[in-house]
Protein backbone atom coordinates (compact mmCIF):
# COMPACT_ATOMS: atom_id res chain seq x y z
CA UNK A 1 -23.35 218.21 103.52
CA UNK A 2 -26.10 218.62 100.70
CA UNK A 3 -29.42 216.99 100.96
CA UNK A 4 -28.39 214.59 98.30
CA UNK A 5 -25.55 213.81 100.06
CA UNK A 6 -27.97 212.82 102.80
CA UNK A 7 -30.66 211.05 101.00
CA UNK A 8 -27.85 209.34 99.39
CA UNK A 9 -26.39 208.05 103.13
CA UNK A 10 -30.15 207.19 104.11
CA UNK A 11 -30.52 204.77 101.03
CA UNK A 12 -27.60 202.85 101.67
CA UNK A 13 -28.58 202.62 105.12
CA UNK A 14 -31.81 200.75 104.20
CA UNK A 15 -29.50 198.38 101.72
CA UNK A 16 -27.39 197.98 104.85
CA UNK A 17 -24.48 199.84 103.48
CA UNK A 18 -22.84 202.42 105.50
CA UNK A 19 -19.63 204.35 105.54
CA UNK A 20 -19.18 206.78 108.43
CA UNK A 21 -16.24 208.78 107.89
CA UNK A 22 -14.24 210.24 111.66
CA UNK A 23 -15.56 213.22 111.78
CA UNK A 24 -19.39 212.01 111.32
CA UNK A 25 -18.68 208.88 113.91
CA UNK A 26 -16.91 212.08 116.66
CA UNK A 27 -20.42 213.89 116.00
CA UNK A 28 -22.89 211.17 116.58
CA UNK A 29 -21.02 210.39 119.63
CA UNK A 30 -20.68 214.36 121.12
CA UNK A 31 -24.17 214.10 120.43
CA UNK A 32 -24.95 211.07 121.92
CA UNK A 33 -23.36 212.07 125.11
CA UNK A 34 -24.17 215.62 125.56
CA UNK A 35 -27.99 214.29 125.19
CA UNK A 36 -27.14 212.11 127.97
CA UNK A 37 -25.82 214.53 129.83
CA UNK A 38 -28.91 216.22 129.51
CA UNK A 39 -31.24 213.81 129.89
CA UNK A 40 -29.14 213.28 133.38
CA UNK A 41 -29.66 216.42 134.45
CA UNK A 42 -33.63 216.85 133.53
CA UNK A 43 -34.27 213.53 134.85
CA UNK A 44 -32.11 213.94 138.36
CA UNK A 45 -34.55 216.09 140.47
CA UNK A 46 -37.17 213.74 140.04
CA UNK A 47 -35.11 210.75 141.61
CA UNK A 48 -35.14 213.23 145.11
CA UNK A 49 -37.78 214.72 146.82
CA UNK A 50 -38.24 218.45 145.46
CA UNK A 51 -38.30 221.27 147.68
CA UNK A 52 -39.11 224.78 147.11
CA UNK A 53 -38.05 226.51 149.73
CA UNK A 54 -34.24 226.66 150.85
CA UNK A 55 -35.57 225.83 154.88
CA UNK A 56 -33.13 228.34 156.04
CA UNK A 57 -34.95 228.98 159.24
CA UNK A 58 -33.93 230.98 162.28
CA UNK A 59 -33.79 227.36 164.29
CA UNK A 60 -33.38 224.68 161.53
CA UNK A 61 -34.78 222.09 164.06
CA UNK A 62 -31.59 222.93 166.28
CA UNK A 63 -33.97 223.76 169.89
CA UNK A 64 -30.98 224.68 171.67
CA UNK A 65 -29.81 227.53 170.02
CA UNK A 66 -26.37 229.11 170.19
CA UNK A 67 -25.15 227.42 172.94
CA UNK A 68 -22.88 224.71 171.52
CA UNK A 69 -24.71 221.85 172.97
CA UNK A 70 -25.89 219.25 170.88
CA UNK A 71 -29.68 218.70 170.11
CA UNK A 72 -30.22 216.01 172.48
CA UNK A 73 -28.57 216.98 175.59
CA UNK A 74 -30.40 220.60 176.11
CA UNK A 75 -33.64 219.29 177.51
CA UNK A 76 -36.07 220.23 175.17
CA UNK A 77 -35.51 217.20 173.24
């Protein structure tokens, strides 16, 4: 596509007159939704609290240890 050609398509889109052919509508929408996609992705970690650190401790809040009990039922809890 020349720069005519697109100066050309932005004119008629000011007189109201547009022609998309296929292939241009297929691009304007892979565009559309890869930006989305995007924007999903940037925007995501910001809905959830961000964490730094991967809090993989030796206990991970679990005070009983190794010995199959569950949290509450050790004593310590």
């Amino acid at each position: 596509m020349t720069t005519t050609e697109v100066k050309q398509k932005a004119v008629d889109l000011t007189k109201g007159e547009l022609t998309l052919t296929r292939m241009d509508f297929i691009l304007i929408g892979a565009i559309l939704l890869l930006a989305g996609i995007c924007i999903g992705l940037l925007t995501a970690p910001f809905t959830h609290e961000i964490s730094l650190f991967s809090n993989n401790g030796n206990n991970n809040g679990n005070n009983c240890g190794n010995t199959g009990t569950p949290d509450n039922v050790c004593g310590e809890c």
